[in-house]
PDB file of N, CA and C in Angstrom:
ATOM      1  N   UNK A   1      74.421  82.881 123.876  1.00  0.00           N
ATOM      2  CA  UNK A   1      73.556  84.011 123.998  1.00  0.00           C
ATOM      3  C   UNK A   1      74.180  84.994 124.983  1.00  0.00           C
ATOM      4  N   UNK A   2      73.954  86.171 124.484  1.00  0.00           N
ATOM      5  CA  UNK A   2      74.313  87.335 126.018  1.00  0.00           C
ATOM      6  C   UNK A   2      73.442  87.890 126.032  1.00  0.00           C
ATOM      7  N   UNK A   3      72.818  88.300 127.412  1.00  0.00           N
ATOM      8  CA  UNK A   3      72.113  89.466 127.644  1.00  0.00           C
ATOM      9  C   UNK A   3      72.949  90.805 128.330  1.00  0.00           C
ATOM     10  N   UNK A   4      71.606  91.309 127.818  1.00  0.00           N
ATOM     11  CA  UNK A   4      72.014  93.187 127.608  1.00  0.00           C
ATOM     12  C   UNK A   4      70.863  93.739 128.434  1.00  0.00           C
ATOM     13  N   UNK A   5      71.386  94.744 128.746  1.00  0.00           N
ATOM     14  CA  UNK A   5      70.132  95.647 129.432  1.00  0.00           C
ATOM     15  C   UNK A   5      70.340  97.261 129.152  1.00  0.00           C
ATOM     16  N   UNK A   6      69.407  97.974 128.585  1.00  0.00           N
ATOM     17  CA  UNK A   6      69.219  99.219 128.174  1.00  0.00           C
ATOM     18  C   UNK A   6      69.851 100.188 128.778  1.00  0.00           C
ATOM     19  N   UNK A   7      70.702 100.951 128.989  1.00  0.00           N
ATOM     20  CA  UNK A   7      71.792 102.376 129.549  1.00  0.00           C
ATOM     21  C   UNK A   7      70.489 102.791 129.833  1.00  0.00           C
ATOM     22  N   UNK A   8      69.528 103.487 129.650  1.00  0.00           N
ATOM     23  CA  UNK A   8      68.615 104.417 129.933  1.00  0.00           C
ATOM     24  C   UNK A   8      68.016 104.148 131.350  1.00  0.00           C
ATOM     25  N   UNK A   9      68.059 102.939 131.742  1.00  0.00           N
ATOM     26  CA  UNK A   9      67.746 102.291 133.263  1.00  0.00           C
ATOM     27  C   UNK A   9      68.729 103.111 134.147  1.00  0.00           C
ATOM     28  N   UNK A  10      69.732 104.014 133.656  1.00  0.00           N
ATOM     29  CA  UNK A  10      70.879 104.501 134.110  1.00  0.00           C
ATOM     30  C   UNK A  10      71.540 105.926 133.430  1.00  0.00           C
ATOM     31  N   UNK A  11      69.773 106.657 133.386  1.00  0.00           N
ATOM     32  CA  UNK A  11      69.626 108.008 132.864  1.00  0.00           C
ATOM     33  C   UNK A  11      70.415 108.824 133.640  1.00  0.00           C
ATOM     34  N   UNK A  12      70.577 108.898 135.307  1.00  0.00           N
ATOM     35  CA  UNK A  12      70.997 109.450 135.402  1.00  0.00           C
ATOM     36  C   UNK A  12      72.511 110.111 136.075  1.00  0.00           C
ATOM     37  N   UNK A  13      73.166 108.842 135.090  1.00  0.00           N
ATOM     38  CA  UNK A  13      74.811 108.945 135.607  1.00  0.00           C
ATOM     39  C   UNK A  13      75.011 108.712 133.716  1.00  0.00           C
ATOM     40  N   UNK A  14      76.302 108.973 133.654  1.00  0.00           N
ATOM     41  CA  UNK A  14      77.374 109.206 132.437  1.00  0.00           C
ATOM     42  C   UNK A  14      77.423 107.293 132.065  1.00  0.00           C
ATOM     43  N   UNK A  15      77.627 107.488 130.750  1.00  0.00           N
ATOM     44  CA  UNK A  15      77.594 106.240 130.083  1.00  0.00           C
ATOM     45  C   UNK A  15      78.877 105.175 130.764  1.00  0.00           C
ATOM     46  N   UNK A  16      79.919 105.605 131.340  1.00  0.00           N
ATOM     47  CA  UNK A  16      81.232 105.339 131.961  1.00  0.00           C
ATOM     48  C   UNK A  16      80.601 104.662 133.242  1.00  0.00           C
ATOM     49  N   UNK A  17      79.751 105.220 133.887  1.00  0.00           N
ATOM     50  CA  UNK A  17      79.354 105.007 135.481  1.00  0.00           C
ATOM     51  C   UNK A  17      78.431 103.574 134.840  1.00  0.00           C
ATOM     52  N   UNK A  18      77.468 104.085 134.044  1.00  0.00           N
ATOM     53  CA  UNK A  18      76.291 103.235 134.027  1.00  0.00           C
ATOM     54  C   UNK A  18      76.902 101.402 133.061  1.00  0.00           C
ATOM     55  N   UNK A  19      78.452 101.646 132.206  1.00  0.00           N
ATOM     56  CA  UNK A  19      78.708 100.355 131.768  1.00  0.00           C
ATOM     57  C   UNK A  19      79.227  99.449 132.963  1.00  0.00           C
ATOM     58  N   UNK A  20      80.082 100.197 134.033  1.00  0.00           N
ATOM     59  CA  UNK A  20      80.303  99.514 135.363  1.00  0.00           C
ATOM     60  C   UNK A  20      79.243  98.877 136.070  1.00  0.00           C
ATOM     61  N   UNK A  21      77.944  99.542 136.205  1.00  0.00           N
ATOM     62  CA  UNK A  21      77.268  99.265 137.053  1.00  0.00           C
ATOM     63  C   UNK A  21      76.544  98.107 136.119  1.00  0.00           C
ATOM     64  N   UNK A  22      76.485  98.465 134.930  1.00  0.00           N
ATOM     65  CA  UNK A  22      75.634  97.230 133.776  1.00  0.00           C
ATOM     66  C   UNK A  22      76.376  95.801 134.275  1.00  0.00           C
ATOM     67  N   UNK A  23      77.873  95.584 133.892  1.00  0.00           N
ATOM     68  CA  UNK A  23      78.526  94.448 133.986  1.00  0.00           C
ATOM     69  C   UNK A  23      78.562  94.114 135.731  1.00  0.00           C
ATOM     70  N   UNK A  24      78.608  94.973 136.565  1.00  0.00           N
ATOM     71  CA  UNK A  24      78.474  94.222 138.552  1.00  0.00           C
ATOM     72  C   UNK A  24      77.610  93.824 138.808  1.00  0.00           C
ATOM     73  N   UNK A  25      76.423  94.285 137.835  1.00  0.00           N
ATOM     74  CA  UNK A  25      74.809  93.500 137.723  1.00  0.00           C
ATOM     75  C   UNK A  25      75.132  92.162 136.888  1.00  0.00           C
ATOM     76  N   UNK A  26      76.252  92.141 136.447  1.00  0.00           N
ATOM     77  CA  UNK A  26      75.876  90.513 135.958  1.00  0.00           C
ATOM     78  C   UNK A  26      75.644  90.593 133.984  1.00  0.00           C
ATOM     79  N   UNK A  27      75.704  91.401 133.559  1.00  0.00           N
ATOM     80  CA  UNK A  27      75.161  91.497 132.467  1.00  0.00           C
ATOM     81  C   UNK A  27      76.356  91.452 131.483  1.00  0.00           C
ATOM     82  N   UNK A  28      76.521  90.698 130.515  1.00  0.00           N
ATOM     83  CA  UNK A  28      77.487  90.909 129.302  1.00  0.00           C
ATOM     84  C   UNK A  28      77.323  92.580 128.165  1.00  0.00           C
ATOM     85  N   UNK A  29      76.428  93.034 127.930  1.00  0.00           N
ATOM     86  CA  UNK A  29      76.455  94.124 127.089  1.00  0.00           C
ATOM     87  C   UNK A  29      75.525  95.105 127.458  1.00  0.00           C
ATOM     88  N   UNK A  30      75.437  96.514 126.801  1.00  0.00           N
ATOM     89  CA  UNK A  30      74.444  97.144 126.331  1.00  0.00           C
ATOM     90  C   UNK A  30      73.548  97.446 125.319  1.00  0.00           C
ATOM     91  N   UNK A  31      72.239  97.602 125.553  1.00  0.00           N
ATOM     92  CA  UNK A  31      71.985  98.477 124.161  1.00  0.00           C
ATOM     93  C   UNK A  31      71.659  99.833 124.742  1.00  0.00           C
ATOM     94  N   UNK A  32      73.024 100.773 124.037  1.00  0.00           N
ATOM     95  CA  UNK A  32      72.810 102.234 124.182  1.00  0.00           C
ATOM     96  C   UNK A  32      71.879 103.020 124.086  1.00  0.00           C
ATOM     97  N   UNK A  33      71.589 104.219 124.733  1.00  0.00           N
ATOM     98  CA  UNK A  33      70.575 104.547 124.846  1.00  0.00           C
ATOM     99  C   UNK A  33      71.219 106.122 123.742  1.00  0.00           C
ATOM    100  N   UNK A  34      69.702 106.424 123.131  1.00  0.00           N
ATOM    101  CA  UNK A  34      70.638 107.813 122.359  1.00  0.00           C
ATOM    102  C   UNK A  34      68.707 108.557 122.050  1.00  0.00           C
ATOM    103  N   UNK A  35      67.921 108.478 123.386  1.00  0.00           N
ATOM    104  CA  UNK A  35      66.955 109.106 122.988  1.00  0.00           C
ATOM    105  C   UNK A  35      67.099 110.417 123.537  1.00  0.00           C
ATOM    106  N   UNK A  36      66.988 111.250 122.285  1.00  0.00           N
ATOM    107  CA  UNK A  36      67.116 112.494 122.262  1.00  0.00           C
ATOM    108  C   UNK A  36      65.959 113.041 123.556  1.00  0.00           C
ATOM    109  N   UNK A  37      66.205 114.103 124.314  1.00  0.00           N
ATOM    110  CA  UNK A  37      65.456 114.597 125.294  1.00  0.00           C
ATOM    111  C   UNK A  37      65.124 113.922 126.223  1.00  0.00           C
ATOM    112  N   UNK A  38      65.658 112.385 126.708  1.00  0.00           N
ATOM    113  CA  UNK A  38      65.317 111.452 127.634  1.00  0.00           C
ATOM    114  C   UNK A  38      66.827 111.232 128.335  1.00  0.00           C
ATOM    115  N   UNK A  39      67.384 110.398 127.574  1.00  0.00           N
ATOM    116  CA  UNK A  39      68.872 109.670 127.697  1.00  0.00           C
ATOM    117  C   UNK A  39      69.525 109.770 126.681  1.00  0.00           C
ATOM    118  N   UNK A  40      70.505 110.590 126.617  1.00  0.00           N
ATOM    119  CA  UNK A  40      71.418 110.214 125.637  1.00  0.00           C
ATOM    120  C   UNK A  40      72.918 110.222 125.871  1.00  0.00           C
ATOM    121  N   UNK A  41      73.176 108.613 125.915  1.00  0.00           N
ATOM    122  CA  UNK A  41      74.202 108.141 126.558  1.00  0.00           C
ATOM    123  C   UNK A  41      75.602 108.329 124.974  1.00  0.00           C
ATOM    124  N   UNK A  42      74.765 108.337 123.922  1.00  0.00           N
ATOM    125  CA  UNK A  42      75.126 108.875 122.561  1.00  0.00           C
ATOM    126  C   UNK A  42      74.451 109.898 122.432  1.00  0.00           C
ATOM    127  N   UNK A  43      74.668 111.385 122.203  1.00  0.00           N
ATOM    128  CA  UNK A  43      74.189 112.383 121.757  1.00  0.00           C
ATOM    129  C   UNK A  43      74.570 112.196 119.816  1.00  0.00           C
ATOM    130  N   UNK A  44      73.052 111.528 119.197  1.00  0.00           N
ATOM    131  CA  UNK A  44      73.159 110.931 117.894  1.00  0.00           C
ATOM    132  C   UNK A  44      74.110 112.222 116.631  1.00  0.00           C
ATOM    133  N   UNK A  45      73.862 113.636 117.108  1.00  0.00           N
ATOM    134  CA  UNK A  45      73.954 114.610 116.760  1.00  0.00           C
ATOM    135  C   UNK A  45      75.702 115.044 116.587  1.00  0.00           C
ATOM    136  N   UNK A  46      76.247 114.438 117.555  1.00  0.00           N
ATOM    137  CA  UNK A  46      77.785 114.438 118.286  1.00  0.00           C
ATOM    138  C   UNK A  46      78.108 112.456 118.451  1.00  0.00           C
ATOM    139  N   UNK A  47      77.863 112.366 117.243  1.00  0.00           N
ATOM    140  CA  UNK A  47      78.234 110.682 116.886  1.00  0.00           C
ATOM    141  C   UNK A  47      79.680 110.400 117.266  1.00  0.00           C
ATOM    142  N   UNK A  48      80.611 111.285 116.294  1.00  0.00           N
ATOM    143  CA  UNK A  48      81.731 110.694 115.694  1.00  0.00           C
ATOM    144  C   UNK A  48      82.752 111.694 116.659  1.00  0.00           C
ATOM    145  N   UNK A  49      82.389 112.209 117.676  1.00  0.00           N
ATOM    146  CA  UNK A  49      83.494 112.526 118.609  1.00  0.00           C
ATOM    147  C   UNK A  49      83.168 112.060 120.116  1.00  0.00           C
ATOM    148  N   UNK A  50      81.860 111.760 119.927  1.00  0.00           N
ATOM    149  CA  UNK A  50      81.655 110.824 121.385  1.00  0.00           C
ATOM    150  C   UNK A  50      81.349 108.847 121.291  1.00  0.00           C
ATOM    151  N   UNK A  51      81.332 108.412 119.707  1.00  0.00           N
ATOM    152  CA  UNK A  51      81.445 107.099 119.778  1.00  0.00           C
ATOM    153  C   UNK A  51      82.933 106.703 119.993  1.00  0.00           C
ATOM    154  N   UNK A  52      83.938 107.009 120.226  1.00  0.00           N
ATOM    155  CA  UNK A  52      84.885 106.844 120.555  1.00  0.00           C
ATOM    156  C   UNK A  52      85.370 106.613 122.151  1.00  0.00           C
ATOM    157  N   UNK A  53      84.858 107.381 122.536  1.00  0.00           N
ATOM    158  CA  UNK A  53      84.759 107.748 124.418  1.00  0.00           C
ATOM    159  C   UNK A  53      83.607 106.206 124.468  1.00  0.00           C
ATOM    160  N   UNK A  54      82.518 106.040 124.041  1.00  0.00           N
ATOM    161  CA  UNK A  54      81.781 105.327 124.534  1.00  0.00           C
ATOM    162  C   UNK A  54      81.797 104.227 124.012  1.00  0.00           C
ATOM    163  N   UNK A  55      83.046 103.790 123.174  1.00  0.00           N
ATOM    164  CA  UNK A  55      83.615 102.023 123.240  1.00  0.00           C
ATOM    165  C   UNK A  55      84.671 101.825 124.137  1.00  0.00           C
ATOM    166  N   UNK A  56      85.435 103.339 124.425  1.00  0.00           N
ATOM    167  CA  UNK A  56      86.219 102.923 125.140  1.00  0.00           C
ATOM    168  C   UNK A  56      85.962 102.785 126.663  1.00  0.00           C
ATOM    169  N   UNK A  57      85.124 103.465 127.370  1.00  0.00           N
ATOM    170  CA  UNK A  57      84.224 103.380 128.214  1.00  0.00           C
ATOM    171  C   UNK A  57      83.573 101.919 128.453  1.00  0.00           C
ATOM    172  N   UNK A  58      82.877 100.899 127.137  1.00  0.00           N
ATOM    173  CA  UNK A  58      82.418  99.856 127.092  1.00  0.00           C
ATOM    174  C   UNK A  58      83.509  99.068 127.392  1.00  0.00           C
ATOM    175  N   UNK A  59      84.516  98.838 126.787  1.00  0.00           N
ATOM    176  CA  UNK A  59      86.208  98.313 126.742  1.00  0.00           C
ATOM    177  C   UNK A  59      86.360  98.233 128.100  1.00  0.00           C
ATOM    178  N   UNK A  60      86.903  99.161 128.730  1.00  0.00           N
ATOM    179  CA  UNK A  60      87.172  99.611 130.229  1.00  0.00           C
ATOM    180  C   UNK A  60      86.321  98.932 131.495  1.00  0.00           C
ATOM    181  N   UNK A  61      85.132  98.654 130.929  1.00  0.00           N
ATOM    182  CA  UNK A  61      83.513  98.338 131.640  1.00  0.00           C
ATOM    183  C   UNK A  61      84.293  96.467 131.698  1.00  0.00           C
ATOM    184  N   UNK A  62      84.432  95.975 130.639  1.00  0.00           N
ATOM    185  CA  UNK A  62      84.262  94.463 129.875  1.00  0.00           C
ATOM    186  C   UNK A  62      82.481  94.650 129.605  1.00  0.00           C
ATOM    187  N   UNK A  63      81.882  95.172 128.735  1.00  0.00           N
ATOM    188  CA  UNK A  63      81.019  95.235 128.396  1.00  0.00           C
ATOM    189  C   UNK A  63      80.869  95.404 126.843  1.00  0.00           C
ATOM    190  N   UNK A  64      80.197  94.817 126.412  1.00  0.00           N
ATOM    191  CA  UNK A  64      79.670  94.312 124.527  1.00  0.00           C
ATOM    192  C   UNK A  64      78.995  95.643 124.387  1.00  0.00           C
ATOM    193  N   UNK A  65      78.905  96.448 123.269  1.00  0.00           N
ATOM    194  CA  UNK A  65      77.636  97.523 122.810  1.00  0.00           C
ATOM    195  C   UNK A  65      76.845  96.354 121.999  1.00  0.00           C
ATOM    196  N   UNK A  66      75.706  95.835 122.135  1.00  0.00           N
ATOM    197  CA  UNK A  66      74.845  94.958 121.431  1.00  0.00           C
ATOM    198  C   UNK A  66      73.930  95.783 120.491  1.00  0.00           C
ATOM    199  N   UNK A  67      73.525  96.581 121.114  1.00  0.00           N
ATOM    200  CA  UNK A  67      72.601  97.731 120.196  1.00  0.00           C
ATOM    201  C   UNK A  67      72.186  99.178 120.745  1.00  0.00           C
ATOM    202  N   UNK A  68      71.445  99.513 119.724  1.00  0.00           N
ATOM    203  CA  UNK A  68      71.201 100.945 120.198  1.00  0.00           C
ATOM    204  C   UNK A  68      69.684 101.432 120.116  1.00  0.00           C
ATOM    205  N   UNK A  69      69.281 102.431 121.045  1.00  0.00           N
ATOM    206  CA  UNK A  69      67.772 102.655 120.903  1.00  0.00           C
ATOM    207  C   UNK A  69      67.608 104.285 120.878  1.00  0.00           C
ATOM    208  N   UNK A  70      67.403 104.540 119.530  1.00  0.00           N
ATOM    209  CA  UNK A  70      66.817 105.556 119.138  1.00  0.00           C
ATOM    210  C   UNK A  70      65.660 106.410 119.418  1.00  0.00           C
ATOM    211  N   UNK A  71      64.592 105.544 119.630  1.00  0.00           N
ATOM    212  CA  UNK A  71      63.265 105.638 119.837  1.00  0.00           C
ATOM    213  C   UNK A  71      62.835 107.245 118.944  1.00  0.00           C
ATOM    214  N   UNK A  72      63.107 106.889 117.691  1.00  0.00           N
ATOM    215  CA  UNK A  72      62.217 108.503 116.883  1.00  0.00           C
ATOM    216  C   UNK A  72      61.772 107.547 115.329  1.00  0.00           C
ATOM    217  N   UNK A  73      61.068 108.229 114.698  1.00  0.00           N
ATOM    218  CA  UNK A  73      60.616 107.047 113.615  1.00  0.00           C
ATOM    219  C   UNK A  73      61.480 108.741 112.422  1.00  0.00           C
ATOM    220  N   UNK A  74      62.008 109.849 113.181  1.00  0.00           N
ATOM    221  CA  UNK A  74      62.047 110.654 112.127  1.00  0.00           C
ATOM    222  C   UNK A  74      63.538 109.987 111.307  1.00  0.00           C
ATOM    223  N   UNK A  75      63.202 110.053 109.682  1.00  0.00           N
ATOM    224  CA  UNK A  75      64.047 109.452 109.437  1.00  0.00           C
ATOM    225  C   UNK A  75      65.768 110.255 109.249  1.00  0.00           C
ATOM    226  N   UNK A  76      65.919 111.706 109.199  1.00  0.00           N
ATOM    227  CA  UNK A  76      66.812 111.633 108.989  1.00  0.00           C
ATOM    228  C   UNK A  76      67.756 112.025 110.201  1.00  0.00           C
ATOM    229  N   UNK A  77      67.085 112.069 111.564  1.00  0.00           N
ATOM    230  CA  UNK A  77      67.501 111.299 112.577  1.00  0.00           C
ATOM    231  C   UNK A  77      68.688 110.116 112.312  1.00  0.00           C
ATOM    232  N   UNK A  78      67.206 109.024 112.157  1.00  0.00           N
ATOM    233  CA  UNK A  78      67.736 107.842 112.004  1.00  0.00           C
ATOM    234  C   UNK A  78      69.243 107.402 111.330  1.00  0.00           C
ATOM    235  N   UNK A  79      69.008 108.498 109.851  1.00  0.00           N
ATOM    236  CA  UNK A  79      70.465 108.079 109.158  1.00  0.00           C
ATOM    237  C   UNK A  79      71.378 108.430 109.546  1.00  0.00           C
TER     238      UNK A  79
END
């Protein structure tokens, strides 16, 4: 089993700062945070030029991406 703990606990530093501080806490992974107007450690909108920065960021960390939290039920968000 690994536990993970939510990026958004760590709204307000850069996804880079907050995977360091995830793994010195002890923790194997994240689940990313990508809520629009809260935390977005993924800006869902700017996917495919910032999911790159933020595995390598995870990589760099020794930290797992386990999942991700959206928090919108709109669906084409979601897709």
């Amino acid at each position: 089993m690994k536990l993970g703990v939510n990026s958004v606990l760590f709204k307000g530093v850069d996804a880079k700062t907050a995977f360091k501080a995830i793994k010195a806490a002890g923790f194997d992974g994240v689940e990313l945070s990508a809520i629009q107007g809260m935390c977005e450690h993924l800006v869902l909108d700017a996917w495919e030029t910032q999911a790159p920065l933020v595995k390598a960021a995870a990589k760099e960390a020794g930290v797992e991406l386990l999942s991700m939290e959206v928090a919108s039920l709109d669906e084409d968000r979601l897709t």
